[in-house]
Protein backbone atom coordinates (compact mmCIF):
# COMPACT_ATOMS: atom_id res chain seq x y z
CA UNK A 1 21.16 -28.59 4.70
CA UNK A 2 22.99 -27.06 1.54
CA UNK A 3 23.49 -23.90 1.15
CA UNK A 4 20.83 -22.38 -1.04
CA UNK A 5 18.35 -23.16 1.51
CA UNK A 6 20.40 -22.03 4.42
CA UNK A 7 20.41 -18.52 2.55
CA UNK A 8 16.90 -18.79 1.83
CA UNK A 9 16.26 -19.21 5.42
CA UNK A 10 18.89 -16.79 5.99
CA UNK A 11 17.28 -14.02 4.34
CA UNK A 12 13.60 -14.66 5.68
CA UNK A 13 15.51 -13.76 9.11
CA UNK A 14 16.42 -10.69 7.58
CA UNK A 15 13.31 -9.68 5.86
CA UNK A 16 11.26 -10.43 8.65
CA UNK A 17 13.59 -9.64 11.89
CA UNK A 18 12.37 -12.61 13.63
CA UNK A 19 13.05 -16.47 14.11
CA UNK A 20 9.67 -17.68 15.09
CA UNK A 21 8.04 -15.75 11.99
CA UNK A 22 10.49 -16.99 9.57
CA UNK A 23 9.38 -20.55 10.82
CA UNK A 24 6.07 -20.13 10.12
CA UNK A 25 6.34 -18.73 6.98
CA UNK A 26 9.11 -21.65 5.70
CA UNK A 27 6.99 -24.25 7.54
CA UNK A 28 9.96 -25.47 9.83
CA UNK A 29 10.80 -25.55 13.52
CA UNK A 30 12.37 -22.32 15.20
CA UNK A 31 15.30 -24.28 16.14
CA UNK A 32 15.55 -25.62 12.98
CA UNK A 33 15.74 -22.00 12.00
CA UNK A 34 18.39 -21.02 14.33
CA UNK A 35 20.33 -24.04 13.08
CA UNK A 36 20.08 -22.84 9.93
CA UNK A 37 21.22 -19.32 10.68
CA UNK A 38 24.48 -20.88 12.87
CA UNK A 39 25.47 -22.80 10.29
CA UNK A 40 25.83 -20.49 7.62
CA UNK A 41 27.66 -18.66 9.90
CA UNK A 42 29.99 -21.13 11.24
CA UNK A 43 30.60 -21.82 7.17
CA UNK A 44 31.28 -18.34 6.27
CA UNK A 45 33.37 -16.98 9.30
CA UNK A 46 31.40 -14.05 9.94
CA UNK A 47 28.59 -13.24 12.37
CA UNK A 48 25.50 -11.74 10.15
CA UNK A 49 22.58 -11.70 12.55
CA UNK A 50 22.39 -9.68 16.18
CA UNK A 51 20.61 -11.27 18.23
CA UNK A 52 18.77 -9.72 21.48
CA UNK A 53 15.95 -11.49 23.46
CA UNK A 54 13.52 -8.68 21.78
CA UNK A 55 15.21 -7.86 18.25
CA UNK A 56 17.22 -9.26 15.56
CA UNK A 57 19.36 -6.88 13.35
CA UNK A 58 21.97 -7.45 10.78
CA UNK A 59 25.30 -7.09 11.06
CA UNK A 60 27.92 -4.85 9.14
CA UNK A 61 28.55 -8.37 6.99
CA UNK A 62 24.87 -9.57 7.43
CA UNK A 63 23.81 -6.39 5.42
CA UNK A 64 26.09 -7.28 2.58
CA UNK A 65 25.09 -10.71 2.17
CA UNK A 66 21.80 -10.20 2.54
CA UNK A 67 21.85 -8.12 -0.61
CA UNK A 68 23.86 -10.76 -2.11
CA UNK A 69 21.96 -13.73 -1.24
CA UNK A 70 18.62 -11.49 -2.59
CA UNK A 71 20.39 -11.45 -6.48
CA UNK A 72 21.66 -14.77 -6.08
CA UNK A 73 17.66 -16.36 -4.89
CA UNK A 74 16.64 -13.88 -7.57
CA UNK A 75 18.77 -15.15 -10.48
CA UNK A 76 17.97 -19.17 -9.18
CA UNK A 77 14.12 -18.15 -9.05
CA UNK A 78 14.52 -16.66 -12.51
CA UNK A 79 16.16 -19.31 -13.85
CA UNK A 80 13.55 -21.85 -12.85
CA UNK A 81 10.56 -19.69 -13.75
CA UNK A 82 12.20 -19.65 -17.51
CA UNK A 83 12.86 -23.07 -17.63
CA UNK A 84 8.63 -24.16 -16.39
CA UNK A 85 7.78 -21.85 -18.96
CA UNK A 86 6.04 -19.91 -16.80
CA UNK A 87 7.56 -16.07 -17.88
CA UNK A 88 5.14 -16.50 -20.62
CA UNK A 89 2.32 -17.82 -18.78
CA UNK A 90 1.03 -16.24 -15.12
CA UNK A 91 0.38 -19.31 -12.60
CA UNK A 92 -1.09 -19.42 -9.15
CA UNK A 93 -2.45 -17.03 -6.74
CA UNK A 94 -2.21 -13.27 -6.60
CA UNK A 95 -2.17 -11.15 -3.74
CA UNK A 96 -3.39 -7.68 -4.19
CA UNK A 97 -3.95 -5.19 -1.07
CA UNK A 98 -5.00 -1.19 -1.42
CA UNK A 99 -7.18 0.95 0.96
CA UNK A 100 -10.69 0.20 1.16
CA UNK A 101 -12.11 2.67 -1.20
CA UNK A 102 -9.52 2.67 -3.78
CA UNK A 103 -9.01 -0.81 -3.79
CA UNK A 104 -12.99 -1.28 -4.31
CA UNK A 105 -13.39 1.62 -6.70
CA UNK A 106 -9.90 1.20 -9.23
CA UNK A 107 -8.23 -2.00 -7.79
CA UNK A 108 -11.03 -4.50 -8.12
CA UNK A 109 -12.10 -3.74 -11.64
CA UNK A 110 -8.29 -3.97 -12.49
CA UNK A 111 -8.45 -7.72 -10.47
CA UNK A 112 -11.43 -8.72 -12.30
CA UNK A 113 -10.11 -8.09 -15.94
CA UNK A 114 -6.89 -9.64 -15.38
CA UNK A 115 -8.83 -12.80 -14.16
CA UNK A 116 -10.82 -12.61 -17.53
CA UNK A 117 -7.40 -12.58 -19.17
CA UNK A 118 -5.30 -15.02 -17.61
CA UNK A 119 -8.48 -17.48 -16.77
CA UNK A 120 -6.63 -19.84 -14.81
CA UNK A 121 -4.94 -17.28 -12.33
CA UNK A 122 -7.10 -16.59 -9.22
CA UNK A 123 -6.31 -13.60 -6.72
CA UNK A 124 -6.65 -12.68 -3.41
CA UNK A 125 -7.51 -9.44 -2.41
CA UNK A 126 -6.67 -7.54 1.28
CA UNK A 127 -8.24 -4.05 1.07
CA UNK A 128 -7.46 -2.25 4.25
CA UNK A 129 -7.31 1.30 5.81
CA UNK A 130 -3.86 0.11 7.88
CA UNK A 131 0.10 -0.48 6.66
CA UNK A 132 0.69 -4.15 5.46
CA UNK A 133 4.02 -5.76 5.48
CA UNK A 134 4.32 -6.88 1.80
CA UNK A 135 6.47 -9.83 3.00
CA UNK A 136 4.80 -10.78 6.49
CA UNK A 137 1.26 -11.59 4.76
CA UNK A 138 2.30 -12.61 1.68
CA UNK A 139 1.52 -9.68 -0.57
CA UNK A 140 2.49 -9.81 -4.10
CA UNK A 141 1.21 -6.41 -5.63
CA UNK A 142 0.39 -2.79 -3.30
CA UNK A 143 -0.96 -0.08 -4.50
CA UNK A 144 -0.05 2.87 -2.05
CA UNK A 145 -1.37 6.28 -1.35
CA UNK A 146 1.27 8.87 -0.20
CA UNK A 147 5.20 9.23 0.68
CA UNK A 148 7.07 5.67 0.40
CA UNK A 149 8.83 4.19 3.34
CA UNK A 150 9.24 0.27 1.96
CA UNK A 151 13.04 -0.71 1.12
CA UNK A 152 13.89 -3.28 -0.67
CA UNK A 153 10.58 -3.07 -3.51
CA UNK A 154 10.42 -1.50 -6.89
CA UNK A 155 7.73 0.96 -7.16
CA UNK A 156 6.05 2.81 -9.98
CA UNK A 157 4.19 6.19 -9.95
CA UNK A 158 0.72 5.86 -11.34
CA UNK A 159 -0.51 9.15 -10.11
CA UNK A 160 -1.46 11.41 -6.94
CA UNK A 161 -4.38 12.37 -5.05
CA UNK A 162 -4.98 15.23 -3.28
CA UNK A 163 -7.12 16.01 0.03
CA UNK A 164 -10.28 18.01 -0.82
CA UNK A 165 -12.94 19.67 0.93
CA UNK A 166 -16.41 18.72 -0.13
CA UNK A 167 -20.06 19.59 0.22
CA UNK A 168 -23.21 19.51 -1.82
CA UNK A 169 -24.52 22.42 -3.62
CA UNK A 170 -27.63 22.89 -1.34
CA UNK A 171 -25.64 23.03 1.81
CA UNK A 172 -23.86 25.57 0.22
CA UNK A 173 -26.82 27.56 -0.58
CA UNK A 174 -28.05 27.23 3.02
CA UNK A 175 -25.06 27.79 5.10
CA UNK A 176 -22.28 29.59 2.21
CA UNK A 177 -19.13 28.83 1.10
CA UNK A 178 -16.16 28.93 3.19
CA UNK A 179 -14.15 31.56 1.78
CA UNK A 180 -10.39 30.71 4.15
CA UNK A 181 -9.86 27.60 6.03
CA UNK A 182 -10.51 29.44 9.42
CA UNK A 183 -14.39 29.68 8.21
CA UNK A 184 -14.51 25.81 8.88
CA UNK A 185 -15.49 26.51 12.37
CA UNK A 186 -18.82 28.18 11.47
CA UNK A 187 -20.04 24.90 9.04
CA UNK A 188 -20.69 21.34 10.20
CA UNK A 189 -18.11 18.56 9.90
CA UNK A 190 -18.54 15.12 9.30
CA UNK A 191 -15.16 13.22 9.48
CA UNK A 192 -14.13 8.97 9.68
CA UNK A 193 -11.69 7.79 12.56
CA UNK A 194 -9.53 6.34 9.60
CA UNK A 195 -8.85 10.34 8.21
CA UNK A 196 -9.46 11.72 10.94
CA UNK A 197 -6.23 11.36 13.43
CA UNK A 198 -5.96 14.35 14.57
CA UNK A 199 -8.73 17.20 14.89
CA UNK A 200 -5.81 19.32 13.24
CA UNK A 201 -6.23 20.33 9.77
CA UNK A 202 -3.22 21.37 7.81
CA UNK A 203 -3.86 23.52 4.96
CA UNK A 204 -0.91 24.42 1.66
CA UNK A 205 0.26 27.84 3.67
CA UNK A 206 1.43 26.40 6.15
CA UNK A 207 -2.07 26.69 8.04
CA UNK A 208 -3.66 24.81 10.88
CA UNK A 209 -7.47 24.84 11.84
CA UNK A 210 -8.99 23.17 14.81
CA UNK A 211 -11.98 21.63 13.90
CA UNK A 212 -15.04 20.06 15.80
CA UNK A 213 -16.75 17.25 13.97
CA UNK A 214 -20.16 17.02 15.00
CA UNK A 215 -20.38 13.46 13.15
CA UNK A 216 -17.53 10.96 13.17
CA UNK A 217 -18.26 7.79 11.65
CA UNK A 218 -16.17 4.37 11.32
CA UNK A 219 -15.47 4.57 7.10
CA UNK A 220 -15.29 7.07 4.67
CA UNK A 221 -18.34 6.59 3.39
CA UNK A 222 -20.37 8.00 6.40
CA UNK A 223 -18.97 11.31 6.07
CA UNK A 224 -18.96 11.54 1.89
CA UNK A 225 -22.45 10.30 2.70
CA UNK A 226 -23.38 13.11 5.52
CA UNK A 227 -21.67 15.74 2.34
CA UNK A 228 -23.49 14.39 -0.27
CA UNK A 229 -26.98 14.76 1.93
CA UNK A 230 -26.38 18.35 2.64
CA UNK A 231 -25.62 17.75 5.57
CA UNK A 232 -22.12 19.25 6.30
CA UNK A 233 -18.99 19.28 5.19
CA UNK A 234 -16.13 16.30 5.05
CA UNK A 235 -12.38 16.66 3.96
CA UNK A 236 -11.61 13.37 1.84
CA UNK A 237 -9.03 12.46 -0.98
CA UNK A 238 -10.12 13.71 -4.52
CA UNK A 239 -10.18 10.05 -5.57
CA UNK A 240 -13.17 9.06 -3.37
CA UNK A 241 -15.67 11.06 -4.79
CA UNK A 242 -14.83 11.54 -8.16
CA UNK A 243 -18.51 10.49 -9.49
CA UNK A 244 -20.44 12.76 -7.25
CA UNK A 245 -17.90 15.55 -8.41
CA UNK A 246 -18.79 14.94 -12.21
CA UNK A 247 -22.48 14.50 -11.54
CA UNK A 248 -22.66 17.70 -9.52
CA UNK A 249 -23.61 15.95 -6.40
CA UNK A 250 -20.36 17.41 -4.30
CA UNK A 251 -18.36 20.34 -4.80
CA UNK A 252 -14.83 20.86 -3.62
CA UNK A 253 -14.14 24.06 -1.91
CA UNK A 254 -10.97 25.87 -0.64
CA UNK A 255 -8.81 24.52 -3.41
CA UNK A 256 -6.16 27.03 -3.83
CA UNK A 257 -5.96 26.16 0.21
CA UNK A 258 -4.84 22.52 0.12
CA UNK A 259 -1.47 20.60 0.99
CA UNK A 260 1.00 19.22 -1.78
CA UNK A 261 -0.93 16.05 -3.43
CA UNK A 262 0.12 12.58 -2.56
CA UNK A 263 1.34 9.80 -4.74
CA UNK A 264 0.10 6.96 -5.89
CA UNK A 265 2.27 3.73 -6.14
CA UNK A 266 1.84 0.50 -7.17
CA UNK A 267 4.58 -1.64 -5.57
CA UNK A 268 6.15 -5.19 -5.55
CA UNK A 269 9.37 -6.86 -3.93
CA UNK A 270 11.26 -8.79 -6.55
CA UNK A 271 11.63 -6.18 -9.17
CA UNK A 272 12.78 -6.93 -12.54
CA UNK A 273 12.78 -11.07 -10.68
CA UNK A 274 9.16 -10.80 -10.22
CA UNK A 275 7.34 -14.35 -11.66
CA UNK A 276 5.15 -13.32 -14.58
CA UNK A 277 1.75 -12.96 -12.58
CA UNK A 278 3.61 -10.43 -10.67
CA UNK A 279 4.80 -8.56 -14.36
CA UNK A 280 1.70 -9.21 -16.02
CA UNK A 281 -0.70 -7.65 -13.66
CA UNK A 282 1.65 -4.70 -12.59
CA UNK A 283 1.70 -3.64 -16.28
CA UNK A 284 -1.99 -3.78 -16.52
CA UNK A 285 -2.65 -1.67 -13.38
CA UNK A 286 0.12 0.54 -13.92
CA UNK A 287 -1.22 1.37 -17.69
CA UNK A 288 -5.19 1.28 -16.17
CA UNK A 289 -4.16 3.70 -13.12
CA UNK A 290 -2.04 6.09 -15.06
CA UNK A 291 -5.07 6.52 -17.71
CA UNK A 292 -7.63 6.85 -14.83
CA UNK A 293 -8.17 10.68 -15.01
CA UNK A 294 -8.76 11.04 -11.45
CA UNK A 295 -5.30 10.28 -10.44
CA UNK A 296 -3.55 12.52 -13.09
């Protein structure tokens, strides 16, 4: 096996901390894998990978040739891209994942027109209210709500978002406005399991209400829907009902009340490396998403 794909293997081990899922992704054997991996060590004198019947971690040397065999794949990936032509031309599939509601409401329309640009591109999309491993299922683009813990990927701000509470005008006028967060426990609450981990709400002064939801649905859009009935109240992210705010359908309440807001982030591994679908369609959603007026 010669050495470029012996680090290429090599590093899959690394990114992915596991044997058996760096076979599947390579299409090759486990012990093929582990082969690999031996070899590279036997050639180099050094032992990169520890290896435990439940974990796999780098070593003290593993770490610094993993960063070195990342440039060095980098530059060769580079280096073929420009020589296909294809850093002026996006080919193949792209993989796009957000959160349900963003990725529906500002992703796909971002998807769509880049489709309309580069015609012969097609994209895969994997909007989810859960973490994704970028490298495990293939991700080429995320767009991420809140505090980054990825290594190893370039990001770029687009925005923030901040968590609101909501209700429409006529529930106001039946039941008041909640003047301090501790006047949640005299209104109705509609929540979703997805935002609502903890029956804990943390407000910007460093204070904490209990509340009781007397509807919890499955998605967000049960309990914007039970607010935007009249029926109670819901805490959601500003972003997710930004057209019922500027038709008058919801209004947000205890605002000088809420936590810091959270970034937005639209993310991808291979940095300035990245194959020109990946460029192409992270300057188009970065320049869409920092326009949008409800992130900034």
């Amino acid at each position: 096996m010669d050495r470029w794909q012996a680090m290429r293997i090599f590093a899959k081990v690394a990114e992915t901390a596991s044997f058996a899922q760096t076979a599947r992704l390579l299409h090759m054997s486990p012990p093929a894998v582990t082969r690999a991996v031996a070899a590279l060590e036997e050639t180099i004198g050094a032992r990169l990978l520890i290896r435990t019947t439940r974990s796999v971690k780098l070593t003290e040397a593993g770490s610094r040739y993993y960063e070195d065999c990342r440039r060095i794949l980098s530059d060769i990936a580079e280096a073929e891209s420009a020589a296909a032509g294809s850093n002026a031309t996006p080919s193949g599939t792209l993989a796009v994942t957000a959160s349900v509601l963003f990725g529906r409401m500002h992703v796909l329309p971002i998807v769509t027109d880049y489709l309309d640009t580069y015609p012969t591109m097609a994209a895969r999309t994997l909007f989810v209210d859960r973490p994704v491993s970028i490298v495990e299922e293939g991700i080429d683009v995320a767009i991420r709500i809140g505090h980054l813990t990825d290594s190893g990927v370039t990001a770029a701000r687009v925005g923030s978002v901040r968590h609101v509470i909501c209700g429409a005008p006529d529930y106001f006028a039946r039941h008041g406005v909640p003047a301090k967060p501790a006047d949640l426990k005299r209104h109705r609450i509609a929540v979703s399991t997805g935002a609502f981990a903890s029956p804990e709400w943390r407000f910007g002064r460093n204070e904490r209400v209990v509340v009781h939801p007397a509807l919890v649905g499955n998605t967000n859009e049960v309990s914007i829907g039970a607010a935007r009935s009249g029926w109670g109240l819901a805490r959601v992210l500003n972003y997710q009902i930004g057209p019922d705010l500027r038709d008058g359908r919801l209004q947000i309440v205890l605002a000088d009340y809420e936590e810091a807001p959270l970034p937005v982030h639209v993310l991808y591994p291979e940095g300035r490396h990245a194959p020109a679908k990946v460029r192409t369609f992270v300057d188009l959603a970065v320049s869409r998403l920092r326009a949008n007026r409800t992130l900034n």
